[in-house]
C-alpha atoms as a PDB file:
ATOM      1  CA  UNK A   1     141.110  83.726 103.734  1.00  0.00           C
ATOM      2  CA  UNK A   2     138.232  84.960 104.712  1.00  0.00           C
ATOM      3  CA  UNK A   3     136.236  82.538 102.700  1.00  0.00           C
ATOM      4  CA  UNK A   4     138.102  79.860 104.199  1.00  0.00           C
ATOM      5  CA  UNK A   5     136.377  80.234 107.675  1.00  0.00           C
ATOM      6  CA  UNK A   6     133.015  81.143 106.625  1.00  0.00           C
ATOM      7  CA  UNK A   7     132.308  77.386 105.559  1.00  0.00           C
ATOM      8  CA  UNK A   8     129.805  74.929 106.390  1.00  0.00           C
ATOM      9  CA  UNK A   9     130.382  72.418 109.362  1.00  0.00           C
ATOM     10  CA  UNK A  10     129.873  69.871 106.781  1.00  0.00           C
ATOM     11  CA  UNK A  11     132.539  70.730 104.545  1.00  0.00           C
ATOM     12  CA  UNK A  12     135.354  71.266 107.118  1.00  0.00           C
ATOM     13  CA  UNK A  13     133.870  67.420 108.004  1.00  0.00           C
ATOM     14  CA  UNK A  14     134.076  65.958 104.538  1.00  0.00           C
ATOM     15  CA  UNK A  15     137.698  68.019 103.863  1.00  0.00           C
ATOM     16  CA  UNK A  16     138.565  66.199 107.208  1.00  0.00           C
ATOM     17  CA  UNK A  17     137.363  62.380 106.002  1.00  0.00           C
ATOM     18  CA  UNK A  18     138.777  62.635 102.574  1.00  0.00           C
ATOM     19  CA  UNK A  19     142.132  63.137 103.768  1.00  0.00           C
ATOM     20  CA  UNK A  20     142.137  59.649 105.019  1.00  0.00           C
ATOM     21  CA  UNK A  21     142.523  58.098 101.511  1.00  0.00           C
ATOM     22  CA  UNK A  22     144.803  60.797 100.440  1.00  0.00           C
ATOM     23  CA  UNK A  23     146.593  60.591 103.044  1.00  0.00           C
ATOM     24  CA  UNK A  24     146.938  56.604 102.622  1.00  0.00           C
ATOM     25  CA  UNK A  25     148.136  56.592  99.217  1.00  0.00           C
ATOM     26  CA  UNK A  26     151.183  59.225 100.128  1.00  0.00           C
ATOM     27  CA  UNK A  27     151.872  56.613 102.788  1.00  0.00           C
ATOM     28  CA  UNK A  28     151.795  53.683 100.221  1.00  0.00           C
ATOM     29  CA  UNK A  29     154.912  55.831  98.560  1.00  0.00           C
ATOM     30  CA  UNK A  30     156.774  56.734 101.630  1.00  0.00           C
ATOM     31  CA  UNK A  31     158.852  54.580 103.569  1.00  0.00           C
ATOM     32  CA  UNK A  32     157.045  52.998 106.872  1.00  0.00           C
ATOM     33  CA  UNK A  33     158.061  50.509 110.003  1.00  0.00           C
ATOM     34  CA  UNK A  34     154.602  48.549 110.002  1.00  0.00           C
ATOM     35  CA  UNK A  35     156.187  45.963 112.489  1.00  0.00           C
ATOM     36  CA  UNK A  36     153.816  43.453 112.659  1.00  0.00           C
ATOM     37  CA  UNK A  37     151.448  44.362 109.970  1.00  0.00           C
ATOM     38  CA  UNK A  38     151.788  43.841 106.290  1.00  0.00           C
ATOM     39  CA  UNK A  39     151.965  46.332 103.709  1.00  0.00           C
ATOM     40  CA  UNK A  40     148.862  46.759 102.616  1.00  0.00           C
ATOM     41  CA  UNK A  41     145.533  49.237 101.796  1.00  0.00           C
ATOM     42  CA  UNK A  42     144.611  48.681 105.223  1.00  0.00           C
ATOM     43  CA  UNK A  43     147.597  48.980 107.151  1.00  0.00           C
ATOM     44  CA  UNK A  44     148.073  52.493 104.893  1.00  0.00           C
ATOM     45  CA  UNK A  45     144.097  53.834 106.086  1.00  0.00           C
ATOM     46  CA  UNK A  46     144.818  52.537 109.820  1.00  0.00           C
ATOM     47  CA  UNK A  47     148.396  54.857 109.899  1.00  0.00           C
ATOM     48  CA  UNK A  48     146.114  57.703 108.451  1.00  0.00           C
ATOM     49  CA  UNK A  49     143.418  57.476 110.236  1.00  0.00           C
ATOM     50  CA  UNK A  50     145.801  57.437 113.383  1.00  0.00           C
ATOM     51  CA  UNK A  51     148.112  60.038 112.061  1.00  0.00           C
ATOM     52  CA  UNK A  52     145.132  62.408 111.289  1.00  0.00           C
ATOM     53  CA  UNK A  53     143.266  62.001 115.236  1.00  0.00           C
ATOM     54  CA  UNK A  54     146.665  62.170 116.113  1.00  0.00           C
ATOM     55  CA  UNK A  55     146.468  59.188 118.672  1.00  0.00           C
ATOM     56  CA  UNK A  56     149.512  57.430 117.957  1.00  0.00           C
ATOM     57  CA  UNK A  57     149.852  53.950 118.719  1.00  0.00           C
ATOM     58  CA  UNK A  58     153.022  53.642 118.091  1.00  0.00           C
ATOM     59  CA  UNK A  59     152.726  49.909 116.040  1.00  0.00           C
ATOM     60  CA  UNK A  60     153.298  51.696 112.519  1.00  0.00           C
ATOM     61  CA  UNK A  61     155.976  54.418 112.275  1.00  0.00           C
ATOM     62  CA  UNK A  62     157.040  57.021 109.472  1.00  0.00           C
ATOM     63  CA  UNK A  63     160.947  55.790 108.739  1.00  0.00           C
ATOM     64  CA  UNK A  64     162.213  58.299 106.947  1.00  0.00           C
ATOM     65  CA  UNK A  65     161.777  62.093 106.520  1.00  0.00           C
ATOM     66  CA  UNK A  66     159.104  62.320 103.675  1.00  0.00           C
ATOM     67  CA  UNK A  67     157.001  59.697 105.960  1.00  0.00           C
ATOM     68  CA  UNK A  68     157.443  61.954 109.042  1.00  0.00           C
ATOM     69  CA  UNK A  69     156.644  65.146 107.133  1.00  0.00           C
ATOM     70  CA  UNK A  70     153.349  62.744 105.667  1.00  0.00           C
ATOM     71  CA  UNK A  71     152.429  62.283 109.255  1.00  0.00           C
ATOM     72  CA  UNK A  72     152.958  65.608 110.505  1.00  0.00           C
ATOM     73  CA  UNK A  73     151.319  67.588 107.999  1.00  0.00           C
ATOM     74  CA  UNK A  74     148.205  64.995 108.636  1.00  0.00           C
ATOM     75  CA  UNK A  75     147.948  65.419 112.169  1.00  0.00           C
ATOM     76  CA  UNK A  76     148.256  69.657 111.900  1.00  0.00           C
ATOM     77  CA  UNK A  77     145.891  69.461 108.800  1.00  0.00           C
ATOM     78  CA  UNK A  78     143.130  67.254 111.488  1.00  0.00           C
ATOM     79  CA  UNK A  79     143.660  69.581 114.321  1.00  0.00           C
ATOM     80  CA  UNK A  80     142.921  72.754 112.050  1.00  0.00           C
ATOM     81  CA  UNK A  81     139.952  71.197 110.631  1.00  0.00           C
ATOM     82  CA  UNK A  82     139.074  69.377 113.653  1.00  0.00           C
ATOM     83  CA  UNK A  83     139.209  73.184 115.221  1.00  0.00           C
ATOM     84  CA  UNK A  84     137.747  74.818 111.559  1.00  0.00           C
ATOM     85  CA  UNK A  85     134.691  72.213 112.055  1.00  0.00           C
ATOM     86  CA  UNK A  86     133.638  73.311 115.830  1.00  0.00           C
ATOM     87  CA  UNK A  87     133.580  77.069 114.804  1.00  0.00           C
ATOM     88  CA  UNK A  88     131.770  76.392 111.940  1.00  0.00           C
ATOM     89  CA  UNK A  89     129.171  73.983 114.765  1.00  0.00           C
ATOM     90  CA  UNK A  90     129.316  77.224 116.759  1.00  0.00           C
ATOM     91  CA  UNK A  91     128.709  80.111 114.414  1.00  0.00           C
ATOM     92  CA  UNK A  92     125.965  77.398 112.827  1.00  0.00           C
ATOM     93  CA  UNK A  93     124.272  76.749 116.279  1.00  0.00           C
ATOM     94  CA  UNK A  94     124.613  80.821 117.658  1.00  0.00           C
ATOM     95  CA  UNK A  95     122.485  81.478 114.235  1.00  0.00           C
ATOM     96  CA  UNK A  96     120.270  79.213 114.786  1.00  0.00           C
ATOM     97  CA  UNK A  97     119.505  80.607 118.071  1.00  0.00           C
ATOM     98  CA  UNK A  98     119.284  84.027 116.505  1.00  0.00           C
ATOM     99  CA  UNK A  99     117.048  82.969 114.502  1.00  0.00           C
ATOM    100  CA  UNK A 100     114.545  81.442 116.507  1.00  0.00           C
ATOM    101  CA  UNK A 101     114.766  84.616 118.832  1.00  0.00           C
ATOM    102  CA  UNK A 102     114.297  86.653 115.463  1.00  0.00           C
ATOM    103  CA  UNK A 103     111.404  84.396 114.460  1.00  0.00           C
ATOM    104  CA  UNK A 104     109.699  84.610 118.266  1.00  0.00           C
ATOM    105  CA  UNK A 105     109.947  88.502 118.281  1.00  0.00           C
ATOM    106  CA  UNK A 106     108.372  88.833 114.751  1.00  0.00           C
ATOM    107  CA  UNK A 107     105.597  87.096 116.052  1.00  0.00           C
ATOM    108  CA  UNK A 108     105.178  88.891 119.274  1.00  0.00           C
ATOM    109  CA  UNK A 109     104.946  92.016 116.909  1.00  0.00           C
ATOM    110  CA  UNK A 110     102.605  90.212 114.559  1.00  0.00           C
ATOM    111  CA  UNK A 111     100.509  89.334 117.694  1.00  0.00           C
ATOM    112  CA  UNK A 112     100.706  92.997 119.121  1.00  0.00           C
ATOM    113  CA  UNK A 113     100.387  95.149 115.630  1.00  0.00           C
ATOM    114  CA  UNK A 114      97.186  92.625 115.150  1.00  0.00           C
ATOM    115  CA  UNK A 115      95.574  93.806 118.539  1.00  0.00           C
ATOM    116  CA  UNK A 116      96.578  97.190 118.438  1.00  0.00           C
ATOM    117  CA  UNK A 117      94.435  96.800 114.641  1.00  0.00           C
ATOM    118  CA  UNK A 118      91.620  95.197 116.124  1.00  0.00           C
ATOM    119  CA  UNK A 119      91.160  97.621 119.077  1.00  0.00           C
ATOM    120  CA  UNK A 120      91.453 100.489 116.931  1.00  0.00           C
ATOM    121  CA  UNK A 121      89.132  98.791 113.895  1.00  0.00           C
ATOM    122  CA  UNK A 122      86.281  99.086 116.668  1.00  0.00           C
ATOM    123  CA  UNK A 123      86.265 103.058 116.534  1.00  0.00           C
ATOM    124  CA  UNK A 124      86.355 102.739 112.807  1.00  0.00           C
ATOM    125  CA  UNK A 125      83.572 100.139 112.395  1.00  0.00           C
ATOM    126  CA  UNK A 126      81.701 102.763 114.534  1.00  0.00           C
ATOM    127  CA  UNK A 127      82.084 105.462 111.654  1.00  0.00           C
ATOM    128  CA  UNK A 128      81.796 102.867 109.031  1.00  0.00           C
ATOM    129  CA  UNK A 129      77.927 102.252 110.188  1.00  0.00           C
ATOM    130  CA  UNK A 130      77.298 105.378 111.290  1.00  0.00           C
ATOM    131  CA  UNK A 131      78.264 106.311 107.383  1.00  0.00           C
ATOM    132  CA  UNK A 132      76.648 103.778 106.378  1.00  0.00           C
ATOM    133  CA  UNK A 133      73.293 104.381 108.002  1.00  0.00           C
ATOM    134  CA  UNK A 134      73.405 108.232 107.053  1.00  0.00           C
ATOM    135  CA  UNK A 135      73.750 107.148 102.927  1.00  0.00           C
ATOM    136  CA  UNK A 136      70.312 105.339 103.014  1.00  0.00           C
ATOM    137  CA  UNK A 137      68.411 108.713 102.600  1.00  0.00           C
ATOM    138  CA  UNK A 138      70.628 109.638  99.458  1.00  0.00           C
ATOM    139  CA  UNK A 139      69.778 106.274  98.407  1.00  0.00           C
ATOM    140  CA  UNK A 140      66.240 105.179  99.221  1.00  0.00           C
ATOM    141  CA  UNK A 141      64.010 108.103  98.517  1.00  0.00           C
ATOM    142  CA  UNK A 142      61.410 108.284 101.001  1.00  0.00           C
ATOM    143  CA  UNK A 143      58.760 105.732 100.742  1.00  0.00           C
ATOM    144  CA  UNK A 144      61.380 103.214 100.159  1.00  0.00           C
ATOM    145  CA  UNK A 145      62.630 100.532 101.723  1.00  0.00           C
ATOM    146  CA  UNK A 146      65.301 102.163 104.542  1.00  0.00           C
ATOM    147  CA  UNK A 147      65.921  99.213 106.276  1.00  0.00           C
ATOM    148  CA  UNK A 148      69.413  98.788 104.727  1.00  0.00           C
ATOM    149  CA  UNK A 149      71.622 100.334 101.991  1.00  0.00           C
ATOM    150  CA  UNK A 150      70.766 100.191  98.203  1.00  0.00           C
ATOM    151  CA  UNK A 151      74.049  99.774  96.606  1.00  0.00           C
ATOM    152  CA  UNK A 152      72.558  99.560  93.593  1.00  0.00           C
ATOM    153  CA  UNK A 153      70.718 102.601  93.545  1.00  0.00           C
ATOM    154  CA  UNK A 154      70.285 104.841  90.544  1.00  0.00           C
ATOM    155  CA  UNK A 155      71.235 108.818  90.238  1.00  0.00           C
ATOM    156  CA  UNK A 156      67.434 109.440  90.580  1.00  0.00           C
ATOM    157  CA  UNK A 157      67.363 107.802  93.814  1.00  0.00           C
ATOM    158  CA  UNK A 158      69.315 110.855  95.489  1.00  0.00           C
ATOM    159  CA  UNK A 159      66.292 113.562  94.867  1.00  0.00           C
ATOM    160  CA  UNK A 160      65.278 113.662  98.570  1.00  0.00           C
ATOM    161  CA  UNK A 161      69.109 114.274  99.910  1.00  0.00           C
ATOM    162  CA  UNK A 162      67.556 117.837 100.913  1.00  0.00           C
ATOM    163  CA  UNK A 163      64.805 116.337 102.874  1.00  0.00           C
ATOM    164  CA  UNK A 164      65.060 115.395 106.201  1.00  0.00           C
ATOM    165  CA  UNK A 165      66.344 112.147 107.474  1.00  0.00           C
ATOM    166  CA  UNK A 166      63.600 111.074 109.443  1.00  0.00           C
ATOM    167  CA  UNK A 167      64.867 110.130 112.110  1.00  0.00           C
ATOM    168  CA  UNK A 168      63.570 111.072 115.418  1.00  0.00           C
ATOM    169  CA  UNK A 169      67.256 111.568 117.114  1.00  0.00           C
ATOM    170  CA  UNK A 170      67.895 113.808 113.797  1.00  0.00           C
ATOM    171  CA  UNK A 171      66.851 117.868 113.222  1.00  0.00           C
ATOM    172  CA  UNK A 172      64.045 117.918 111.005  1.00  0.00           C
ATOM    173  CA  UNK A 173      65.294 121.447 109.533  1.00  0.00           C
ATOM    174  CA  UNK A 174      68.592 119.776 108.835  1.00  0.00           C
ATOM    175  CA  UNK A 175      69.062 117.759 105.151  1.00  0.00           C
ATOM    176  CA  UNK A 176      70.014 114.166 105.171  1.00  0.00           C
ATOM    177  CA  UNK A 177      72.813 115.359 102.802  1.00  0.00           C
ATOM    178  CA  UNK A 178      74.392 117.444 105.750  1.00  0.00           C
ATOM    179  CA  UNK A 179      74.203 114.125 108.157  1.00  0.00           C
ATOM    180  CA  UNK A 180      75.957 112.340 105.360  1.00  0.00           C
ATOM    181  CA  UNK A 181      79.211 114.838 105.039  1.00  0.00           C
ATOM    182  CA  UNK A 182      79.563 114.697 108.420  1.00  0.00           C
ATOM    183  CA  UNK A 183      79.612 110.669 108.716  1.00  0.00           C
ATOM    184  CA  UNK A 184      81.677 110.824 105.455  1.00  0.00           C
ATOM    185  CA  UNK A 185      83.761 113.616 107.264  1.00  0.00           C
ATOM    186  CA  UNK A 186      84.421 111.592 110.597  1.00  0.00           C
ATOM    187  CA  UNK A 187      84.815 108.696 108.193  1.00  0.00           C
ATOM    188  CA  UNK A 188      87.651 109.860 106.088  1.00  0.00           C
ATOM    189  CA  UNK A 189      89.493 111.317 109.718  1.00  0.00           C
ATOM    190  CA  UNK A 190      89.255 107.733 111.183  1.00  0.00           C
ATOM    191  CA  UNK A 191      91.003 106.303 108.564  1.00  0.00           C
ATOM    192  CA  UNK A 192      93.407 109.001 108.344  1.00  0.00           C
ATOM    193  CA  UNK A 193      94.048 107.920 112.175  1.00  0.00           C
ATOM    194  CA  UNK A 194      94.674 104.596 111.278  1.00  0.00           C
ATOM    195  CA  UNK A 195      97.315 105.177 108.566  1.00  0.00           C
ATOM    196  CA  UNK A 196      98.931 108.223 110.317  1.00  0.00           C
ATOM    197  CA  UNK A 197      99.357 106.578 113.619  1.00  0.00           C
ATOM    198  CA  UNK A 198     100.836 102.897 112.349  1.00  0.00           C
ATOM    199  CA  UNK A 199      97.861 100.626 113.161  1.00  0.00           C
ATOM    200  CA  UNK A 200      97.749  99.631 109.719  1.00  0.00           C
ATOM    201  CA  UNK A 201     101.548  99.852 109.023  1.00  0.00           C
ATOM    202  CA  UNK A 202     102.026  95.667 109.023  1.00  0.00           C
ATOM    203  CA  UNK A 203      99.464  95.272 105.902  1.00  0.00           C
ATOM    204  CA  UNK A 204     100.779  97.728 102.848  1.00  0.00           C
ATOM    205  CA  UNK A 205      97.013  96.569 100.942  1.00  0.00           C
ATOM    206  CA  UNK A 206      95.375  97.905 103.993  1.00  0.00           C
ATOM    207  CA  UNK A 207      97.303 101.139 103.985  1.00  0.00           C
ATOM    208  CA  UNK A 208      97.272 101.684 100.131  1.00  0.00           C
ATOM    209  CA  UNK A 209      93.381 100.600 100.162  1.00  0.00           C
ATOM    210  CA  UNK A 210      92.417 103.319 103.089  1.00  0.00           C
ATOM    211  CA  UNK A 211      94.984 106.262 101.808  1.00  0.00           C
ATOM    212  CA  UNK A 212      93.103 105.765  97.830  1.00  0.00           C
ATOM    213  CA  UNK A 213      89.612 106.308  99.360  1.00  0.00           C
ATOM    214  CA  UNK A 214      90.541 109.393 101.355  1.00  0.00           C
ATOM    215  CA  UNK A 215      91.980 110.834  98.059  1.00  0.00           C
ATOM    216  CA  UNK A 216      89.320 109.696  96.044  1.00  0.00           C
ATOM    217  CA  UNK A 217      86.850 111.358  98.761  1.00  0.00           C
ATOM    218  CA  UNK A 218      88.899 114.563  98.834  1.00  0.00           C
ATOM    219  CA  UNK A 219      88.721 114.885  94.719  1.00  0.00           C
ATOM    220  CA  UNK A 220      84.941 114.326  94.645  1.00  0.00           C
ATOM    221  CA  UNK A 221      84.203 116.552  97.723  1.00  0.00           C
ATOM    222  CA  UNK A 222      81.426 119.122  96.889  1.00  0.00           C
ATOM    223  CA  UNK A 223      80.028 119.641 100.271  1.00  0.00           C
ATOM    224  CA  UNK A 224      80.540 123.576 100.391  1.00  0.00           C
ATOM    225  CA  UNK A 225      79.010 123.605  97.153  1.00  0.00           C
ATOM    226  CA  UNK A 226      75.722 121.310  98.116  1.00  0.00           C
ATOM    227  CA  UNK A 227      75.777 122.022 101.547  1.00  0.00           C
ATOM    228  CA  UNK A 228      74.915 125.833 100.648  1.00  0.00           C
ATOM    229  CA  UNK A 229      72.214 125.406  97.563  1.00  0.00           C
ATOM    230  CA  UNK A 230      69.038 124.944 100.596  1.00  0.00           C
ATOM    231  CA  UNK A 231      70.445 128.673 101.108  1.00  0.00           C
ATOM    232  CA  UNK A 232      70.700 129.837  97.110  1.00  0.00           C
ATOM    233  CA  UNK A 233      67.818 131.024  95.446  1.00  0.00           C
ATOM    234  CA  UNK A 234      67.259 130.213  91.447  1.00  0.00           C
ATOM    235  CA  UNK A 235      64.885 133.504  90.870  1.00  0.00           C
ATOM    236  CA  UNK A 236      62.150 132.772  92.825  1.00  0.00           C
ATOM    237  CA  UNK A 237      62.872 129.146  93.717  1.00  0.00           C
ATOM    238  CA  UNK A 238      65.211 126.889  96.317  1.00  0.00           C
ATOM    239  CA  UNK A 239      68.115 126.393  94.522  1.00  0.00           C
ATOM    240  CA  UNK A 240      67.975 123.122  96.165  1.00  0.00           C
ATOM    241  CA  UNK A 241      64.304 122.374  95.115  1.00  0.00           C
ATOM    242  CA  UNK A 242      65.364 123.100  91.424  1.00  0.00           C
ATOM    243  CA  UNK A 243      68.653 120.594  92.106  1.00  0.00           C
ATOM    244  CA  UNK A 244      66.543 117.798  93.369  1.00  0.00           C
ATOM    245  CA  UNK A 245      63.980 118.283  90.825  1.00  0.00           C
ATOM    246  CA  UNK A 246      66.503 117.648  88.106  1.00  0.00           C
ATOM    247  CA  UNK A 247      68.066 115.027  89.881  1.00  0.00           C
ATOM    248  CA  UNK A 248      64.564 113.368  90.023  1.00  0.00           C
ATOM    249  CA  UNK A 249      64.198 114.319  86.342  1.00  0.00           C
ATOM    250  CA  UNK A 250      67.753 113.015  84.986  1.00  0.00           C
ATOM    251  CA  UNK A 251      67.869 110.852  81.946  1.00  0.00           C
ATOM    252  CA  UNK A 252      71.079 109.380  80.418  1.00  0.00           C
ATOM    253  CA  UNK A 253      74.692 108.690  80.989  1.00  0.00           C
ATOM    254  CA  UNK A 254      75.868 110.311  84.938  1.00  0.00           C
ATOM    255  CA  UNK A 255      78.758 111.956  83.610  1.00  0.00           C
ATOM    256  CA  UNK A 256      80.939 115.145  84.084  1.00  0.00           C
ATOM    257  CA  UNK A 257      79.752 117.870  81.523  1.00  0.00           C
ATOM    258  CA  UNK A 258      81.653 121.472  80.840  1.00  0.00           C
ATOM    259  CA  UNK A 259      80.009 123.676  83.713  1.00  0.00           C
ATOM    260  CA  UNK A 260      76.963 121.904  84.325  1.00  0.00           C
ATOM    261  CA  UNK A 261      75.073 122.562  87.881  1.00  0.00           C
ATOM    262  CA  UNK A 262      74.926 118.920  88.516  1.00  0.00           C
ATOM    263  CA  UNK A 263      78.589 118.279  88.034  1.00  0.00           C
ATOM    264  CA  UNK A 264      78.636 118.572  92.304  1.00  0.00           C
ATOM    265  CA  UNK A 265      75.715 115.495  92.278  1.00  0.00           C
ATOM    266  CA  UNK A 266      77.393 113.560  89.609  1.00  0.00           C
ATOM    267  CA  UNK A 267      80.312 113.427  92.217  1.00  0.00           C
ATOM    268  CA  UNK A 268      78.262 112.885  95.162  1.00  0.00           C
ATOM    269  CA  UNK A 269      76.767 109.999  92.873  1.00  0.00           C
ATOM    270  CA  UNK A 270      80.341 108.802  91.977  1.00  0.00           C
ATOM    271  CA  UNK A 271      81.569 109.444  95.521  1.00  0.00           C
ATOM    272  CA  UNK A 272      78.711 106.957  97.403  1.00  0.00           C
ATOM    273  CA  UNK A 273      79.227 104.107  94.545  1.00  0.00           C
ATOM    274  CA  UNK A 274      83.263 104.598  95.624  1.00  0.00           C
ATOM    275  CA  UNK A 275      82.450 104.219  99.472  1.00  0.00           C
ATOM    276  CA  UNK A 276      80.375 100.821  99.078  1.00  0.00           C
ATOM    277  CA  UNK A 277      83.241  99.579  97.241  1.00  0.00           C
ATOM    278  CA  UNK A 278      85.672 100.631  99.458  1.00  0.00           C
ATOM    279  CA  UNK A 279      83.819  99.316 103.058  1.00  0.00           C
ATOM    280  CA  UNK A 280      83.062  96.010 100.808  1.00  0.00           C
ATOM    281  CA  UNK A 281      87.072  95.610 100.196  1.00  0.00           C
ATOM    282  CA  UNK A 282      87.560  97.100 103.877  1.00  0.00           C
ATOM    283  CA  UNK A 283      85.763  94.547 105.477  1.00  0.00           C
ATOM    284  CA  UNK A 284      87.562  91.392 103.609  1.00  0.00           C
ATOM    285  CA  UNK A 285      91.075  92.809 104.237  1.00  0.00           C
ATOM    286  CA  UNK A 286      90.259  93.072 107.852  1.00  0.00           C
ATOM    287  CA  UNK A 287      88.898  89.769 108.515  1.00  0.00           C
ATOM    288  CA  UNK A 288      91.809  88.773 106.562  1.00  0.00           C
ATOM    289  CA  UNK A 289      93.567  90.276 109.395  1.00  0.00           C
ATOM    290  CA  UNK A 290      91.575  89.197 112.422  1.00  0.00           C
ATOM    291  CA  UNK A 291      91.515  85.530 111.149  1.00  0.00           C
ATOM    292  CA  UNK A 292      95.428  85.456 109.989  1.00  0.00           C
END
């Protein structure tokens, strides 16, 4: 039954049409006053189609009891599908409205989750040069060419991340590689932000993208570990003068070895190749966004 109702307008329509003919053959077998008009295919579709919209002219008449039950059972059969038909027009047009309304609020929500993105993204492209600016001294060694990021710098290129930044807003007693942590630091918190409080919820490759770097950052973290070698002596030497010099020195395949002292470098290394990667892919997905 309930199948019955949950039709298409259309096919109450064409269940309603193609009684006509059905109907107009029973009335070829059944006995009918035509008056006037002559037996015939036509007279038979006129009495249906006037049984079934239940107008009644009165010129053709059923004349016997299987014509009147015919005639009847036509007219009741119109007016439910007649009835079955504008239900089906209503339910149809009600969805229809529905969906449009649907379809209007999902883009309102598109339209607001994309602003609440973009406002937010300006904090975060904020961190993302700051972080940026802050890797060029583990990158360039001094003399270089600072003017912009070598992402294709080499494991030798790190040797003067205990030296100062050199830059005049910066403490000269402080080591580049302790500015870096703490842009890679405020880095890895803004994009926490932007997961943790939904402005990236809309765009799952965003999310996914952002959550694998902060994991990735986490597992090669060896801050506490660098950050304290300018304080740890190797006899009579900076621990950190020794690390640099063998960073300087390094020949071969950057790799993780069984308790090697450079392990913490060789993730630093691996750690700063990960981040270009990640603010390259960053910055597509979100002009993606801005421009979709």
């Amino acid at each position: 039954m309930k199948r019955l109702f949950n039709r298409k307008a259309s096919v109450y329509a064409l269940c309603y049409l193609s009684l006509i003919p059905i109907f107009a053959l029973v009335f070829s077998l059944v006995d009918l006053k035509v008056g006037e008009h002559s037996k015939d295919v036509i007279t038979y579709i006129y009495f249906s189609v006037v049984s079934i919209t239940t107008l009644g002219y009165g010129d053709v008449l059923p004349n016997s009891s299987w014509a009147q039950i015919a005639a009847a059972s036509e007219s009741l059969l119109g007016i439910m599908l007649i009835g079955l038909f504008l239900n089906a027009l209503s339910i149809q047009h009600s969805q229809e409205i529905e969906q449009k309304e649907l379809e209007k609020q999902e883009k309102e929500n598109a339209r607001v989750a994309k602003e609440r993105f973009i406002s937010f993204e300006r904090l975060l492209l904020i961190r993302i040069q700051r972080y940026q600016e802050y890797s060029i001294p583990l990158t360039v060694p001094i003399g270089g060419d600072r003017s912009e990021i070598n992402r294709n710098f080499k494991f030798n290129d790190m040797k003067d991340l205990f030296k100062t930044t050199l830059k005049l807003a910066d403490n000269n007693f402080k080591p580049a590689v302790s500015y870096y942590f703490e842009s890679l630091f405020d880095l890895t918190r803004t994009l926490e932000d932007l997961v943790k409080l939904g402005y990236a919820s809309k765009w799952p490759e965003m999310e996914s993208l952002c959550i694998d770097f902060c994991q990735l950052s986490k597992s090669l973290d060896f801050s506490e570990s660098i950050l304290n070698q300018p304080k740890t002596r190797y006899g009579d030497n900076d621990a950190s003068e020794e690390d640099a010099s063998s960073i300087e020195n390094h020949t071969g395949k950057v790799e993780f070895r069984h308790s090697n002292g450079m392990n913490q470098y060789v993730a630093l290394y691996m750690l700063l190749n990960a981040s270009f990667k990640f603010i390259e892919q960053y910055e597509e997905y979100a002009a993606r966004i801005k421009n979709g």
